[in-house]
PDB file of N, CA and C in Angstrom:
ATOM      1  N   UNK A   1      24.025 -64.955  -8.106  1.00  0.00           N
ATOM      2  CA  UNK A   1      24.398 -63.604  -7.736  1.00  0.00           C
ATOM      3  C   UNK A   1      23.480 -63.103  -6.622  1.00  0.00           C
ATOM      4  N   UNK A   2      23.915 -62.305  -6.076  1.00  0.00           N
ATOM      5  CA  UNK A   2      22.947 -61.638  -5.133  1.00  0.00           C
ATOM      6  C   UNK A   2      22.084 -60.569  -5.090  1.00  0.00           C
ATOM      7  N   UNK A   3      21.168 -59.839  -4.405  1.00  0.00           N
ATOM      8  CA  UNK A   3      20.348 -59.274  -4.736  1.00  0.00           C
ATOM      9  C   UNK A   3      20.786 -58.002  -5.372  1.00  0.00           C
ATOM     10  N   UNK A   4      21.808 -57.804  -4.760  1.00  0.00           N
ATOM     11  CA  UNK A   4      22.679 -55.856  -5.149  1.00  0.00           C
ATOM     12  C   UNK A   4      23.356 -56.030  -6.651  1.00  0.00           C
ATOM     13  N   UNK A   5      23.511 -57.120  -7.028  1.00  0.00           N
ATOM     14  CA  UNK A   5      23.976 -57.598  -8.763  1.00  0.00           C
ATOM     15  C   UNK A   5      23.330 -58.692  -8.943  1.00  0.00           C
ATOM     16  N   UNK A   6      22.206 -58.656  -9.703  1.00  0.00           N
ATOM     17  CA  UNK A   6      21.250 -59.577  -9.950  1.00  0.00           C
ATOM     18  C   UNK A   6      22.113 -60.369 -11.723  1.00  0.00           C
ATOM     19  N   UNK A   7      21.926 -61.287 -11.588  1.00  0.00           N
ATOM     20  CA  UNK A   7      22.564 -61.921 -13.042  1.00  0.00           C
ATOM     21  C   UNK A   7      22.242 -61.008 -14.629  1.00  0.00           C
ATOM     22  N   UNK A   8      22.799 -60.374 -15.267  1.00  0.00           N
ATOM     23  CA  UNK A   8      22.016 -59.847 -16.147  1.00  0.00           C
ATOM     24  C   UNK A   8      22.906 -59.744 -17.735  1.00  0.00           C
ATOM     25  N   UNK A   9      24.080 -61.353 -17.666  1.00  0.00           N
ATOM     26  CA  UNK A   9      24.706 -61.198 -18.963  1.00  0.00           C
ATOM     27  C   UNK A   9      25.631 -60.412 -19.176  1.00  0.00           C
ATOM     28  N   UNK A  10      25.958 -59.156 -18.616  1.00  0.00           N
ATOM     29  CA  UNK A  10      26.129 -57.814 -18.743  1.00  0.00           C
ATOM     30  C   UNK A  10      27.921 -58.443 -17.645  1.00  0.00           C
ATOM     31  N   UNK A  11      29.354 -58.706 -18.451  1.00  0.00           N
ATOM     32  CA  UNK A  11      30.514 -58.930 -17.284  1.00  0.00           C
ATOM     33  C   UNK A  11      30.688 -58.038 -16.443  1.00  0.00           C
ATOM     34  N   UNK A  12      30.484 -57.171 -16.829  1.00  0.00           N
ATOM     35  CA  UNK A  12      30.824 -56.007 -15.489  1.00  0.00           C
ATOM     36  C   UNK A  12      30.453 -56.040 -14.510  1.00  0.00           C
ATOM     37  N   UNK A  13      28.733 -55.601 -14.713  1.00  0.00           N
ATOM     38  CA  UNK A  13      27.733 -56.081 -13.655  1.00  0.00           C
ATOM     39  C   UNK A  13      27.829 -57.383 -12.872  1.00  0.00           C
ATOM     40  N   UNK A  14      28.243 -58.378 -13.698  1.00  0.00           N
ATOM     41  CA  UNK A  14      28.050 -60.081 -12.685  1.00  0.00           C
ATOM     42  C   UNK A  14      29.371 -60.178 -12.482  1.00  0.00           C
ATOM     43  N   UNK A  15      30.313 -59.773 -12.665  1.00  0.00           N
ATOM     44  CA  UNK A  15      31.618 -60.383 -12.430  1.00  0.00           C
ATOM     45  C   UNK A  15      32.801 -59.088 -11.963  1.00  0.00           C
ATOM     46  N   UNK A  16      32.912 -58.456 -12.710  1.00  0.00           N
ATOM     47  CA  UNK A  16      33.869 -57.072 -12.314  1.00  0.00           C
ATOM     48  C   UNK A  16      33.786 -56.350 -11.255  1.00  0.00           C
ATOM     49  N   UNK A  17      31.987 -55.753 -11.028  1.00  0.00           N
ATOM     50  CA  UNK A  17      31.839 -54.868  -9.951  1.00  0.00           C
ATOM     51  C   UNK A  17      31.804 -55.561  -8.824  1.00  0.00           C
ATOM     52  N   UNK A  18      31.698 -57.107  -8.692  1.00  0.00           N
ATOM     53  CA  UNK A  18      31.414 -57.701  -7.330  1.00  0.00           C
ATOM     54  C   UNK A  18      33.294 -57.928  -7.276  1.00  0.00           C
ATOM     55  N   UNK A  19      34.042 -58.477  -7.828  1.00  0.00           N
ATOM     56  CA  UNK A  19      35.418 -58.595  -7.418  1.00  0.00           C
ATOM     57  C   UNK A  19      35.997 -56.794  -7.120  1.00  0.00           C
ATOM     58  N   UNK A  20      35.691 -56.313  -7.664  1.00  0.00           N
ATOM     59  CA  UNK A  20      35.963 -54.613  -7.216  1.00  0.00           C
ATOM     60  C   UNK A  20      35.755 -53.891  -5.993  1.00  0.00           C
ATOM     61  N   UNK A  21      34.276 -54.577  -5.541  1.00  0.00           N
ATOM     62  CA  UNK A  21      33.927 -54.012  -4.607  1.00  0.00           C
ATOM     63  C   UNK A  21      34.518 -54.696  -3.602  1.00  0.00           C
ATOM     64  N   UNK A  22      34.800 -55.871  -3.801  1.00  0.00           N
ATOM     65  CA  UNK A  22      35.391 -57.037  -2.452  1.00  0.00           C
ATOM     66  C   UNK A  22      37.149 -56.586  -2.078  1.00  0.00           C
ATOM     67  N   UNK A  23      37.382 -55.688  -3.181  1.00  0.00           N
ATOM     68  CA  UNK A  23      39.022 -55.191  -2.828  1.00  0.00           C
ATOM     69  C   UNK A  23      39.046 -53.797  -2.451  1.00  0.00           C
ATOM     70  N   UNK A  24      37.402 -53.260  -2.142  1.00  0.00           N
ATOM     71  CA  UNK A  24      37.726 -51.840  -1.926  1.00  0.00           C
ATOM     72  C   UNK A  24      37.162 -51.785  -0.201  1.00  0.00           C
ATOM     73  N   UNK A  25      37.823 -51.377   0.687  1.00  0.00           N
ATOM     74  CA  UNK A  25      38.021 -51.403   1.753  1.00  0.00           C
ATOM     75  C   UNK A  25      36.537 -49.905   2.077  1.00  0.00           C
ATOM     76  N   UNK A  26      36.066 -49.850   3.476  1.00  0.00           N
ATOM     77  CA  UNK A  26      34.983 -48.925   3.868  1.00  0.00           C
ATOM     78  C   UNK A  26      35.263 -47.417   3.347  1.00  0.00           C
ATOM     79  N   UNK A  27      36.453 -47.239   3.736  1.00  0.00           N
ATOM     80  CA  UNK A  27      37.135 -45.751   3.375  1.00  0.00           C
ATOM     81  C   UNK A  27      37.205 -45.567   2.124  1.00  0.00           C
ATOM     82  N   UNK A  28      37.310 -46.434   1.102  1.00  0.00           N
ATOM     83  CA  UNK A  28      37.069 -46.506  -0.594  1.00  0.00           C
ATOM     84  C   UNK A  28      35.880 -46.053  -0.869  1.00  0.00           C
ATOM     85  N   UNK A  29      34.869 -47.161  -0.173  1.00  0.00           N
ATOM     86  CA  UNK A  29      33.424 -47.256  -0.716  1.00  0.00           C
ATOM     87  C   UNK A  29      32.844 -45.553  -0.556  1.00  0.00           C
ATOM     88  N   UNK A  30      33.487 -44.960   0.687  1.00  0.00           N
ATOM     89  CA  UNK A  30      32.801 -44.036   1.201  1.00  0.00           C
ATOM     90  C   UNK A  30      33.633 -42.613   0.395  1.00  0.00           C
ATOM     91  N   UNK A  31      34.329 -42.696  -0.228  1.00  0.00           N
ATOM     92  CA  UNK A  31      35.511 -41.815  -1.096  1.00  0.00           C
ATOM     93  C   UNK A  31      34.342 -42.174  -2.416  1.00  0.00           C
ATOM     94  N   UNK A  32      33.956 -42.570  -2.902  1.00  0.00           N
ATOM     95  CA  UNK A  32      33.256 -42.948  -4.411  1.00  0.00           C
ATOM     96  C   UNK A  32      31.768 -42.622  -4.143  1.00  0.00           C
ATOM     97  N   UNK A  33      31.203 -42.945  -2.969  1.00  0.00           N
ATOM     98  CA  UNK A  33      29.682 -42.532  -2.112  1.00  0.00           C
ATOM     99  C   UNK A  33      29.751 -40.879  -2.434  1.00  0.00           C
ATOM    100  N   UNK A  34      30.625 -40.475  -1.910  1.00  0.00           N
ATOM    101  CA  UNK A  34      31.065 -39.003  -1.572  1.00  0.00           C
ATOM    102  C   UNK A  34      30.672 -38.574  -3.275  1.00  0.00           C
ATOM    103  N   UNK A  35      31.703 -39.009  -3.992  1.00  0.00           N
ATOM    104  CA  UNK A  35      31.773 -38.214  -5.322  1.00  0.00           C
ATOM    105  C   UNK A  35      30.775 -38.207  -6.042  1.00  0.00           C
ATOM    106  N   UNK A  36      29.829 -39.470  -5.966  1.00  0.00           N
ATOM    107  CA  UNK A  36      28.762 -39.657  -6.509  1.00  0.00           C
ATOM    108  C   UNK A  36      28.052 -38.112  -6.593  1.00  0.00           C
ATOM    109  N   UNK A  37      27.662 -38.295  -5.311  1.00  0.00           N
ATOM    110  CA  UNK A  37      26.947 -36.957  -4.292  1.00  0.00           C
ATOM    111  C   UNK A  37      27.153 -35.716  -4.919  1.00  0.00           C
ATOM    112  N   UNK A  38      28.884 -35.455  -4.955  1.00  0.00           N
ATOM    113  CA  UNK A  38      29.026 -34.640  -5.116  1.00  0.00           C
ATOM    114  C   UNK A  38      28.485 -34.085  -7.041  1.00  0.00           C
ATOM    115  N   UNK A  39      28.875 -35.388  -7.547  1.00  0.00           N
ATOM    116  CA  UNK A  39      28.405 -34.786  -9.177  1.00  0.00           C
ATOM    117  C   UNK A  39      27.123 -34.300  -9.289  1.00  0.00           C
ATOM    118  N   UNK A  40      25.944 -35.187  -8.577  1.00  0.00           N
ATOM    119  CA  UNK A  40      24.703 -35.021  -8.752  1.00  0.00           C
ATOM    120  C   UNK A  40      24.397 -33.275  -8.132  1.00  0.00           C
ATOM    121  N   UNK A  41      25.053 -32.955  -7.250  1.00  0.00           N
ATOM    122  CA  UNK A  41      24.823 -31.605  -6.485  1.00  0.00           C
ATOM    123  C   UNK A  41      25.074 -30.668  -7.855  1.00  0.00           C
ATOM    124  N   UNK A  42      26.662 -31.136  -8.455  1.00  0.00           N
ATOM    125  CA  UNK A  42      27.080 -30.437  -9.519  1.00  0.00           C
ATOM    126  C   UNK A  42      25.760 -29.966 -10.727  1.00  0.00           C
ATOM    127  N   UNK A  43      25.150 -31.255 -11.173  1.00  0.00           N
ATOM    128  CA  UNK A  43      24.136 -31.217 -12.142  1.00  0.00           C
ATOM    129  C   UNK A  43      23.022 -30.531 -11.657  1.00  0.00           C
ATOM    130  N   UNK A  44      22.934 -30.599 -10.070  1.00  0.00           N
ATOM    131  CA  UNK A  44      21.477 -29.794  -9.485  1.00  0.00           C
ATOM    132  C   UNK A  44      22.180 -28.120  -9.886  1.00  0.00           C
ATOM    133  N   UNK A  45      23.482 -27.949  -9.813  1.00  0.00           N
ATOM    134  CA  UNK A  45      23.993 -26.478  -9.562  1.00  0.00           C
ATOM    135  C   UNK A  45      23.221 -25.882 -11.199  1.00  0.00           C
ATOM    136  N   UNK A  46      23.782 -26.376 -12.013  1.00  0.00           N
ATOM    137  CA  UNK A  46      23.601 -26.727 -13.078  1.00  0.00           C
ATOM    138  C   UNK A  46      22.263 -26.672 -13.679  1.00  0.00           C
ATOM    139  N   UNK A  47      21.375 -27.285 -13.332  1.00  0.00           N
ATOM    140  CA  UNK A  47      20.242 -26.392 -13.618  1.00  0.00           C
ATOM    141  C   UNK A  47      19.173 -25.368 -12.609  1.00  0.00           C
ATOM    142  N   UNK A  48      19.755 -25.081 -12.023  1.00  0.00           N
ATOM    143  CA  UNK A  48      19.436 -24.209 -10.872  1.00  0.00           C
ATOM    144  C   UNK A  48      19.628 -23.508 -11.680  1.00  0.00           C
ATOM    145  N   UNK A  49      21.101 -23.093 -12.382  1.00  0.00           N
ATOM    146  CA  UNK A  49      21.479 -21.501 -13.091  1.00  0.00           C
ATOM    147  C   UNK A  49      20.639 -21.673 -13.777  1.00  0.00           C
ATOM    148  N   UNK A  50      19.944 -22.808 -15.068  1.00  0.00           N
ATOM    149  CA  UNK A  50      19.426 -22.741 -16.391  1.00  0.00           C
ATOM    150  C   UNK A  50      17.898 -22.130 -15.817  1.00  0.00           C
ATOM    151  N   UNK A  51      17.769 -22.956 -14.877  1.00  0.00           N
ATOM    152  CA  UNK A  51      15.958 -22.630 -14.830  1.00  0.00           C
ATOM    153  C   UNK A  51      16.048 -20.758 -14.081  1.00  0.00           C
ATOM    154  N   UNK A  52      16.727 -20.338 -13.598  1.00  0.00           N
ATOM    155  CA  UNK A  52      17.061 -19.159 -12.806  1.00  0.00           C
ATOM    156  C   UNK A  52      17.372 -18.386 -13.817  1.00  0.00           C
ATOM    157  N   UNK A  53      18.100 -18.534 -14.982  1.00  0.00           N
ATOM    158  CA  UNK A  53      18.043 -17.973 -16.331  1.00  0.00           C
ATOM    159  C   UNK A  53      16.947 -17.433 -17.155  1.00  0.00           C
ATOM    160  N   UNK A  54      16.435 -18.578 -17.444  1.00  0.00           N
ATOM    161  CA  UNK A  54      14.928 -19.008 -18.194  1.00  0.00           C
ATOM    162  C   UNK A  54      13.666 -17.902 -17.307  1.00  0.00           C
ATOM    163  N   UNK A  55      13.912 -18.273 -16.066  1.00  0.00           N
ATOM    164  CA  UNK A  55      12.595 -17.179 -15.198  1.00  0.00           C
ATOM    165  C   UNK A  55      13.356 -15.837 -15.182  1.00  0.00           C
ATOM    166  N   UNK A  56      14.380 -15.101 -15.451  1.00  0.00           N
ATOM    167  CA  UNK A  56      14.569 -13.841 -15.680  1.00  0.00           C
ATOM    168  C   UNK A  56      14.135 -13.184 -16.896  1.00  0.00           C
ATOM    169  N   UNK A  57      14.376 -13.941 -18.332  1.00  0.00           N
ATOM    170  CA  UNK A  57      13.791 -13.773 -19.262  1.00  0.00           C
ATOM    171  C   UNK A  57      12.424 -13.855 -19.714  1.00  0.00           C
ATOM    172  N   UNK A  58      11.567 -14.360 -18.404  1.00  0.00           N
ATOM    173  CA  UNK A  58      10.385 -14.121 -18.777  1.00  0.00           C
ATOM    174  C   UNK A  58       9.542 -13.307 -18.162  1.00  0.00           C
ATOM    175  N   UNK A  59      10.763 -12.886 -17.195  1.00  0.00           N
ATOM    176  CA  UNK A  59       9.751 -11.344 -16.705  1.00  0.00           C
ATOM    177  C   UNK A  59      10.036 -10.394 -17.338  1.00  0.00           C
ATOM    178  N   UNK A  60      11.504 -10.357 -18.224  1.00  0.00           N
ATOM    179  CA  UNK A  60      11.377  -9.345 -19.077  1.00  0.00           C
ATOM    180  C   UNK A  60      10.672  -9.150 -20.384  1.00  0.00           C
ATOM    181  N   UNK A  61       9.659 -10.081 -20.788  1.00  0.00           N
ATOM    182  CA  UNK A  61       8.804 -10.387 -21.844  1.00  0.00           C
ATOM    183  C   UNK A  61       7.948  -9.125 -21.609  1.00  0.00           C
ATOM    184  N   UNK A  62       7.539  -8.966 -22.838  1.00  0.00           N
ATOM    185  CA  UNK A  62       6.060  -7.619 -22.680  1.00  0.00           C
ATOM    186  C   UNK A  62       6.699  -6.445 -22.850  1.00  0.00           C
ATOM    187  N   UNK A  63       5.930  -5.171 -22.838  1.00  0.00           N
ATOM    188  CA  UNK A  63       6.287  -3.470 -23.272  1.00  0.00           C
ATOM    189  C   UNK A  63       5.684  -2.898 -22.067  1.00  0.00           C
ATOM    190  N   UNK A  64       6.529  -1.784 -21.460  1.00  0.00           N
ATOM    191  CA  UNK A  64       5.763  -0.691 -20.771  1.00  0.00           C
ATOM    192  C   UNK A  64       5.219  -0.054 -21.524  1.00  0.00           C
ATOM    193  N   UNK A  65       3.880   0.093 -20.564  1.00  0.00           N
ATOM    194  CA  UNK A  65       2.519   1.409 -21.107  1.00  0.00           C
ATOM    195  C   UNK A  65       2.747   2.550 -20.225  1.00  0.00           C
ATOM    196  N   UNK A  66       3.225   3.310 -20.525  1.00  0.00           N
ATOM    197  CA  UNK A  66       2.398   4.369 -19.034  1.00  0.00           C
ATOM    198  C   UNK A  66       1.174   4.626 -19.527  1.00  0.00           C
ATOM    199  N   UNK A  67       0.200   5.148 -18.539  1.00  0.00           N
ATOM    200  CA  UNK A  67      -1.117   5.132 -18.170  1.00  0.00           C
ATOM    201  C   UNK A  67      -0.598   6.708 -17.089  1.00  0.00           C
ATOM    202  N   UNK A  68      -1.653   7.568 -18.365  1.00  0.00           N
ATOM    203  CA  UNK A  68      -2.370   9.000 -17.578  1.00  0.00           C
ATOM    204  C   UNK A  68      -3.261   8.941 -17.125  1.00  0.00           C
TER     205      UNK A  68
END
């Protein structure tokens, strides 16, 4: 096998994804590149809101004092 699917037992990996990839033409590869991208952006969106959540609730932690 070659370096991008190293032998590892596993059919998919040694046998499926290399005949898959050999029938998917540049415009394929780059349609599946794309989506990749796009999920991972999804999961960044994703905790952007959680952590942007999390730091609103902790400035509202604590009591006002006024001070005469």
């Amino acid at each position: 096998m070659d370096d991008k699917h190293p032998e590892s037992g596993c059919f998919f990996c040694s046998t499926a994804v290399p005949i898959l990839e050999g029938m998917w033409n540049e415009a394929t590869r780059g349609h599946f590149r794309n989506s990749r991208v796009e999920f991972l952006k999804g999961l960044r969106s994703l905790l952007d809101a959680r952590i942007d959540h999390l730091s609103r609730a902790e400035e509202h932690k604590g009591t006002k004092v006024t001070v005469e």
